[in-house]
C-alpha atoms as a PDB file:
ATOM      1  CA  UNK A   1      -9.320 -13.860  10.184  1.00  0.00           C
ATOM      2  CA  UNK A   2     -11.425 -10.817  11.060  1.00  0.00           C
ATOM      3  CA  UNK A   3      -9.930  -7.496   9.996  1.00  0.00           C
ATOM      4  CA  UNK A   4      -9.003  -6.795  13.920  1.00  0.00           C
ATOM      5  CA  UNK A   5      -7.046 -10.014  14.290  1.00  0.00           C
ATOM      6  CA  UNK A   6      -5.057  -9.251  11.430  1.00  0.00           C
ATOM      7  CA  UNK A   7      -1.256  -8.130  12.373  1.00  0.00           C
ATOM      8  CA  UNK A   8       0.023  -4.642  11.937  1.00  0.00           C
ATOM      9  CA  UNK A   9       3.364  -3.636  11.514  1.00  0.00           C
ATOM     10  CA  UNK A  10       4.536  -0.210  13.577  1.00  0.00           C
ATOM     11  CA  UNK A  11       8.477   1.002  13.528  1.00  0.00           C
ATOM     12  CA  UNK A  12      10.222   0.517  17.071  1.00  0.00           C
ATOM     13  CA  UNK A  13      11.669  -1.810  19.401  1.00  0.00           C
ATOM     14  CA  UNK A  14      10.159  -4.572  22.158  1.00  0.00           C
ATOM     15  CA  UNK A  15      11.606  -4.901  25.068  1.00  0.00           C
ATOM     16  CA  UNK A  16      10.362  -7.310  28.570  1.00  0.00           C
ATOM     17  CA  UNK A  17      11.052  -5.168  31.155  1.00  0.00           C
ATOM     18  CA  UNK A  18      10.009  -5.607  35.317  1.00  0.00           C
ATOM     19  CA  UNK A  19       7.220  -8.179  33.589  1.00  0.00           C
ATOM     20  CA  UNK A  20       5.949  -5.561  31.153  1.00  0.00           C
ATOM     21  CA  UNK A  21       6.168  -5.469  27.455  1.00  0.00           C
ATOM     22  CA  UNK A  22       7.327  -2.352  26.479  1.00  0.00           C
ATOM     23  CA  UNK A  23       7.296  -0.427  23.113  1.00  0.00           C
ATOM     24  CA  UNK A  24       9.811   2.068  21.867  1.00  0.00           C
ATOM     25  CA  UNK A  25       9.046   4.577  19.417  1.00  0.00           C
ATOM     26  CA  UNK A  26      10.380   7.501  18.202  1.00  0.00           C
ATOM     27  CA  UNK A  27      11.689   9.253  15.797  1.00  0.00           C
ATOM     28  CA  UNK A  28      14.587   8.108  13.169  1.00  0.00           C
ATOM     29  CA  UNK A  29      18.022   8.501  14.629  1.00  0.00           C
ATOM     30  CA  UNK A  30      16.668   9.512  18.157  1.00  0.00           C
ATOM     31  CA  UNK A  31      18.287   6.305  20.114  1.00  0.00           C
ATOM     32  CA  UNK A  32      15.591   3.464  20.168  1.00  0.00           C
ATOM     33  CA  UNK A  33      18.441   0.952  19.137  1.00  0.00           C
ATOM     34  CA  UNK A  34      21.162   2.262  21.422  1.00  0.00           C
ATOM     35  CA  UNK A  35      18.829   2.871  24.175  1.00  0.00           C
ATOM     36  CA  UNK A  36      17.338  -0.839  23.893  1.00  0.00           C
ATOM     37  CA  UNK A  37      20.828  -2.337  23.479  1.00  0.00           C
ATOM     38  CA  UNK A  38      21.803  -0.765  26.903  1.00  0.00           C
ATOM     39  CA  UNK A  39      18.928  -2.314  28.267  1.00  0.00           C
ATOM     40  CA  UNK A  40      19.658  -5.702  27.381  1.00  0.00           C
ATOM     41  CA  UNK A  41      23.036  -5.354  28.506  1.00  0.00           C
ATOM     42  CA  UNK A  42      21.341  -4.546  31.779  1.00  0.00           C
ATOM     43  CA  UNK A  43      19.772  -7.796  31.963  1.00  0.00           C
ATOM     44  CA  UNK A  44      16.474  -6.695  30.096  1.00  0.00           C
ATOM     45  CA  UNK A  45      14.807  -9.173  27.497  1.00  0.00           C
ATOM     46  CA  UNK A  46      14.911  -8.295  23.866  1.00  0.00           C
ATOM     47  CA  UNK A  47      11.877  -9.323  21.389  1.00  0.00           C
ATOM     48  CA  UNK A  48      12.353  -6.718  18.023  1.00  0.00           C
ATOM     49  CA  UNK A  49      14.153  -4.105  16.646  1.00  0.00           C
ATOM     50  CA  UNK A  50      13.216  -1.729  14.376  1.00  0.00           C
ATOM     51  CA  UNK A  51       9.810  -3.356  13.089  1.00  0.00           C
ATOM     52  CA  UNK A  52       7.467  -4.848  15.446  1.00  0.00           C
ATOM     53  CA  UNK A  53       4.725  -7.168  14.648  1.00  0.00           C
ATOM     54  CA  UNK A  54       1.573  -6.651  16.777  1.00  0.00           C
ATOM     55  CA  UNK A  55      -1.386  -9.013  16.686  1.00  0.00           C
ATOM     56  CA  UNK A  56      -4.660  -8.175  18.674  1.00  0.00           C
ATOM     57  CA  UNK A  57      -5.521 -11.035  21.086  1.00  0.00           C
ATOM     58  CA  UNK A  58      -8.765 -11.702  23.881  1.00  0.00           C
ATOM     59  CA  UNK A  59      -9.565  -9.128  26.207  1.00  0.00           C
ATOM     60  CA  UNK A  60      -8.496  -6.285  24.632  1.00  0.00           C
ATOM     61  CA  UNK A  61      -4.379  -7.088  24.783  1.00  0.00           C
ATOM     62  CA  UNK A  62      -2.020  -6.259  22.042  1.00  0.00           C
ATOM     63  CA  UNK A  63       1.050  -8.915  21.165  1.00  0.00           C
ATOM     64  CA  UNK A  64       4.163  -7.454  19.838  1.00  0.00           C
ATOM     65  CA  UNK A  65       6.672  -9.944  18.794  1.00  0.00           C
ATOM     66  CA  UNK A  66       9.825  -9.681  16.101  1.00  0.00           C
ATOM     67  CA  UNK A  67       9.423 -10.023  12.138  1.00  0.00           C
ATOM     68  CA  UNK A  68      10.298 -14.044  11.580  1.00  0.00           C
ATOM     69  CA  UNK A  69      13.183 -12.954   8.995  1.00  0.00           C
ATOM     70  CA  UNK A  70      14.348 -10.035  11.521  1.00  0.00           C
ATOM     71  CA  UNK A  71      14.223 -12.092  14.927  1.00  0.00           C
ATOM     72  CA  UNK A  72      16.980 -11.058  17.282  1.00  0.00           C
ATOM     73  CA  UNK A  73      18.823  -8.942  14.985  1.00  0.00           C
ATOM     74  CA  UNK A  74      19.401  -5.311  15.847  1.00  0.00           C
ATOM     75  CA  UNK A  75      20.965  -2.161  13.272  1.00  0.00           C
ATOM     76  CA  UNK A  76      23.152  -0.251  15.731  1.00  0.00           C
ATOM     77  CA  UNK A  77      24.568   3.008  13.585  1.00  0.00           C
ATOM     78  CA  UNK A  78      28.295   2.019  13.617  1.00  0.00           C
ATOM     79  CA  UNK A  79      28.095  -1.213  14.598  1.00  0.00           C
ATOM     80  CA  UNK A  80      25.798  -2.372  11.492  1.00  0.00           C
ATOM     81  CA  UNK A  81      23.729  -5.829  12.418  1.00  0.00           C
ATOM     82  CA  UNK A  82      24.328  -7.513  15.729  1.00  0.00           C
ATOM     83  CA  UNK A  83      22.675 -10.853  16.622  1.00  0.00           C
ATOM     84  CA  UNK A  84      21.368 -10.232  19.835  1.00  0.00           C
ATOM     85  CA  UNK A  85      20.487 -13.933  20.344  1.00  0.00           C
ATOM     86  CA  UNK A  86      24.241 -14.754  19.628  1.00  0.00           C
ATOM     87  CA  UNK A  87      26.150 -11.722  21.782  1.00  0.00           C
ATOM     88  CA  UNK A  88      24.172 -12.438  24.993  1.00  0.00           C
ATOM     89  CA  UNK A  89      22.565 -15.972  24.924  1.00  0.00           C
ATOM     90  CA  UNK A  90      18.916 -17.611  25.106  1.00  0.00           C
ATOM     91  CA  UNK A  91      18.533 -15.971  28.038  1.00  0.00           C
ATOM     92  CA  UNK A  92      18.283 -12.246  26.892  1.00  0.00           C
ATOM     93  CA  UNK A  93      15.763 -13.299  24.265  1.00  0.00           C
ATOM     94  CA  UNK A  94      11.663 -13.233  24.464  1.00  0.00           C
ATOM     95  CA  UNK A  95       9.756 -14.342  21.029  1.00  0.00           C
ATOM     96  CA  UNK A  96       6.841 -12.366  21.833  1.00  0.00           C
ATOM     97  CA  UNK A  97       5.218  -9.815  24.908  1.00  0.00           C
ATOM     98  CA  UNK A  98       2.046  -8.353  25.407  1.00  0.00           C
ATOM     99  CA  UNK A  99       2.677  -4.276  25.240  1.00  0.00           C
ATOM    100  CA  UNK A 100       1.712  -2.612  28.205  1.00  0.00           C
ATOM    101  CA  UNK A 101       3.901   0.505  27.885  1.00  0.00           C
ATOM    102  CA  UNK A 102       5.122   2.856  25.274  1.00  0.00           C
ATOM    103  CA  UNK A 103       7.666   5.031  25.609  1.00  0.00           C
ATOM    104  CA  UNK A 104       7.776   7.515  22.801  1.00  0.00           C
ATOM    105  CA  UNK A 105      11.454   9.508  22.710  1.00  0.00           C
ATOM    106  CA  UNK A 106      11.209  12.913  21.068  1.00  0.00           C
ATOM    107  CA  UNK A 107      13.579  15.228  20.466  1.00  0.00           C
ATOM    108  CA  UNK A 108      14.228  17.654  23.170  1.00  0.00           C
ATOM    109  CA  UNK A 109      13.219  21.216  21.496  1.00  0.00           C
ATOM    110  CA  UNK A 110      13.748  24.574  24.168  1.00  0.00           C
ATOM    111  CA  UNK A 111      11.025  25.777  23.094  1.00  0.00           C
ATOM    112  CA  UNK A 112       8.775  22.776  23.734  1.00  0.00           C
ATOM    113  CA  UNK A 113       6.991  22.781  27.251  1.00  0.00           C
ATOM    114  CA  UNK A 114       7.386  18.755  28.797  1.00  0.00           C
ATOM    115  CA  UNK A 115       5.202  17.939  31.695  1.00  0.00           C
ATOM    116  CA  UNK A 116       7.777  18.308  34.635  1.00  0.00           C
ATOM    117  CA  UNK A 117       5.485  17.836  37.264  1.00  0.00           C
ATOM    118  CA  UNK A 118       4.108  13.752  36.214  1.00  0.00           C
ATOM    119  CA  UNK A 119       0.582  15.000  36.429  1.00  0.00           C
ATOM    120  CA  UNK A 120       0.045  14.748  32.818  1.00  0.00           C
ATOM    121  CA  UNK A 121       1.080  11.011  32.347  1.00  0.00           C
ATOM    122  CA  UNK A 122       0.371   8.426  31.157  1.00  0.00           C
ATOM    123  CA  UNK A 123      -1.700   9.332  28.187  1.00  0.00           C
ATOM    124  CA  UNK A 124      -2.969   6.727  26.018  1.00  0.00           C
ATOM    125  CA  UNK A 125      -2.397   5.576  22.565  1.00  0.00           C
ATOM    126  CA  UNK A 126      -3.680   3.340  20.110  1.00  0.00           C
ATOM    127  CA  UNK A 127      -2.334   0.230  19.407  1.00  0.00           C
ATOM    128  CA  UNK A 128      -3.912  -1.972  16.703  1.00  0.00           C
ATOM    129  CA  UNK A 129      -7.405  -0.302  18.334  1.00  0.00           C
ATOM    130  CA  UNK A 130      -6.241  -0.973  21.505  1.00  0.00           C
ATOM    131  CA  UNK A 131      -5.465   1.793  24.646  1.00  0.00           C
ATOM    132  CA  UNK A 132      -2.298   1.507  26.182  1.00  0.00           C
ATOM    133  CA  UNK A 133      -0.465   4.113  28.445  1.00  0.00           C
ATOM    134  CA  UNK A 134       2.143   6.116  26.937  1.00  0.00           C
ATOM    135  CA  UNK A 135       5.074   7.908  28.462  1.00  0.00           C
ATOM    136  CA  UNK A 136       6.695  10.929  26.682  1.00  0.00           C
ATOM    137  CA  UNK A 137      10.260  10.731  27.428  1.00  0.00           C
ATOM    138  CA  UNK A 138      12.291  13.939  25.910  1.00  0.00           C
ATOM    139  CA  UNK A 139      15.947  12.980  24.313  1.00  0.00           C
ATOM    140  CA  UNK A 140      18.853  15.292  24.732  1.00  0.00           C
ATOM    141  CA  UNK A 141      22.483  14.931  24.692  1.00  0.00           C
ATOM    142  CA  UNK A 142      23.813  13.693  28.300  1.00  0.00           C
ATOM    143  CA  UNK A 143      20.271  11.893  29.178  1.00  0.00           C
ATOM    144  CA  UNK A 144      20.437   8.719  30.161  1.00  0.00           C
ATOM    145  CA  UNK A 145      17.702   7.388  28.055  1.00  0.00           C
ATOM    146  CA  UNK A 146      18.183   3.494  29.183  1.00  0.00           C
ATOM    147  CA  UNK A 147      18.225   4.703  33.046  1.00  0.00           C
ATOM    148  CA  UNK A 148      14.663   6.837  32.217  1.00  0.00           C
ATOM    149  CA  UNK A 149      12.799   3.746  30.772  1.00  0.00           C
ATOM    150  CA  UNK A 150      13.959   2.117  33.293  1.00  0.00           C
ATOM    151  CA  UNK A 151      12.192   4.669  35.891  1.00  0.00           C
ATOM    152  CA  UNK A 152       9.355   5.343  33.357  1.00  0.00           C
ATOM    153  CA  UNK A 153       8.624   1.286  33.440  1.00  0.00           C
ATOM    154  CA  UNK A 154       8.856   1.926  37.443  1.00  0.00           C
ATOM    155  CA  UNK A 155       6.697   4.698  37.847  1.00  0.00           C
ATOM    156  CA  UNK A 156       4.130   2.941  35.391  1.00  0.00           C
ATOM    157  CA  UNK A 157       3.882  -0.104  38.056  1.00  0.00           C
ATOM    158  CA  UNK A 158       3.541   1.883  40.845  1.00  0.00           C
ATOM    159  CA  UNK A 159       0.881   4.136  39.333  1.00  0.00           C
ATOM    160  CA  UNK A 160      -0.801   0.814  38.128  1.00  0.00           C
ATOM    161  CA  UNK A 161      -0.874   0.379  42.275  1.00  0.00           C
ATOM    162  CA  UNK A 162      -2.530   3.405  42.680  1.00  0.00           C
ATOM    163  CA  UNK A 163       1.114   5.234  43.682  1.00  0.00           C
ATOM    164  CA  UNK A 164       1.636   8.723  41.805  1.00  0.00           C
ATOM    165  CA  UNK A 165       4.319  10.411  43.459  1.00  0.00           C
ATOM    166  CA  UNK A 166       3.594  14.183  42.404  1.00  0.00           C
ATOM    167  CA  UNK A 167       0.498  13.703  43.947  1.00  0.00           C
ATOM    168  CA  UNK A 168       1.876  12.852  47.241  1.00  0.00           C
ATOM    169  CA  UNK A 169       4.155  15.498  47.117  1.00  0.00           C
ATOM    170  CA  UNK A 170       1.113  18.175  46.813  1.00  0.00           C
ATOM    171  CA  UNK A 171      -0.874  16.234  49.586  1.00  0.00           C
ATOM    172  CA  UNK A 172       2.282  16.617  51.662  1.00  0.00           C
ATOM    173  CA  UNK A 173       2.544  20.131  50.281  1.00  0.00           C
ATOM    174  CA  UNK A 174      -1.348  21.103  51.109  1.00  0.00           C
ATOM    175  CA  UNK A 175      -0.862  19.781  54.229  1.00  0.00           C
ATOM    176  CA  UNK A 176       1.700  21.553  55.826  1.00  0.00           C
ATOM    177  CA  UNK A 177       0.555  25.284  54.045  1.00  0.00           C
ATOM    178  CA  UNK A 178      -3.224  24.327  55.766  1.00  0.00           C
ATOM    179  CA  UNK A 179      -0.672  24.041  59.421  1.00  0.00           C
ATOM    180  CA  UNK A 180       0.720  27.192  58.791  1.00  0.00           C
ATOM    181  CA  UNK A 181      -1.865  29.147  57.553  1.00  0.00           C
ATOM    182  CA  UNK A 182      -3.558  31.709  60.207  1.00  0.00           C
ATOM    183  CA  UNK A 183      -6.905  29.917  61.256  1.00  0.00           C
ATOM    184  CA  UNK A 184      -9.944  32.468  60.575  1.00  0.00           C
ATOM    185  CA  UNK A 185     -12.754  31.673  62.580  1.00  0.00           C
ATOM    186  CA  UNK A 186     -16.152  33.333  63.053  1.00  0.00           C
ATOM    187  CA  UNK A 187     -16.324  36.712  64.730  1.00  0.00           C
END
C-alpha cells in the first residue's frame, strides 16, 4: 500500500444521514454519543462510535467505517456499552460511508463570536489529505444538537445545489432598500 492508502484513525462518530456520510467530532464529553444516538433513534444509519477508521479511496473520497472489534457498539455516559446493531435492528446499521460532512461541536463560550449570519460556512478540513466541508455547530445546554445536524446536513445539500439562504435574504434585502431609496439623477 502507498502511504496515502493507508487507514487513519480520528476520534468521533459516523453517521448516514439524507445520503451523506457524516462525521462528528468534538470535544470529550461535548455530546457526539448522545447526539448520534438520537439520531439513530430518528431513523438515521449508524457506522462508528467513538473511533472511526478512514481509508482514502479514487477520486479524492475519504471512507469512514467502524473499528472491526468496535462495530456497532456505542459508550453512552450512564448507560455504559449499547449494541446498536442489537437495540434497533439491521436496518439502523451501515458498515462503511464515504464522509462528506463534518460537524465539529464546540463548546459554547460567551465570549466566542459564531458566524450567525451562514456566510462563513462551510469551511474545509482535512481528512486523510482530503477537503471536505465542515460545519461549526456551538453546544450549549437546551440546544438541540440532533435537530441542528439534522439542519446542518440540510443546509449542506442545498448549498451543494447552489441554495445559500443568507444570501437570498440580502438579495431580497438589497432589493427592496435600492426601491426605497430616493433616485438621484443627473442635474
Amino acid at each position: 500500500m502507498k502511504p496515502a492508502e493507508l487507514p487513519v484513525v480520528v476520534p468521533g462518530g459516523l453517521l448516514r444521514m439524507y445520503g451523506l456520510g457524516v462525521l462528528i467530532v468534538g470535544d470529550s464529553g461535548v455530546g457526539k454519543s448522545e447526539s448520534a444516538l438520537e439520531l439513530v433513534c430518528r431513523g438515521h444509519r449508524f457506522v462508528t462510535d467513538d473511533v472511526v477508521r478512514i481509508v482514502r479511496v479514487v477520486r479524492g473520497r475519504v471512507i469512514g467505517r467502524a473499528p472491526e472489534v468496535s462495530r456497532f457498539f456505542m459508550e453512552i455516559r450512564g448507560l455504559g456499552i449499547i449494541n446498536i446493531r442489537e437495540i434497533f435492528g439491521p436496518s439502523r446499521i451501515a458498515l462503511e460511508s464515504p464522509i462528506d460532512l463534518v460537524v465539529r461541536l464546540k463548546k459554547w463560550h460567551a465570549r466566542k463570536e459564531f458566524d450567525r449570519l451562514g456566510l462563513l460556512f462551510p469551511e474545509d478540513t482535512l481528512v486523510h489529505g482530503v477537503r471536505v466541508p465542515q460545519m461549526n455547530i456551538p453546544v450549549a445546554p437546551g440546544r438541540n444538537i440532533a435537530t441542528l445536524i439534522e439542519v446542518a446536513c440540510k443546509v449542506h445539500l442545498l448549498r451543494r445545489r447552489g441554495y445559500t439562504a443568507s444570501l437570498d435574504l440580502c438579495g431580497k434585502l438589497d432589493r427592496a432598500l435600492a426601491l426605497k431609496s430616493p433616485k438621484r439623477g443627473l442635474a
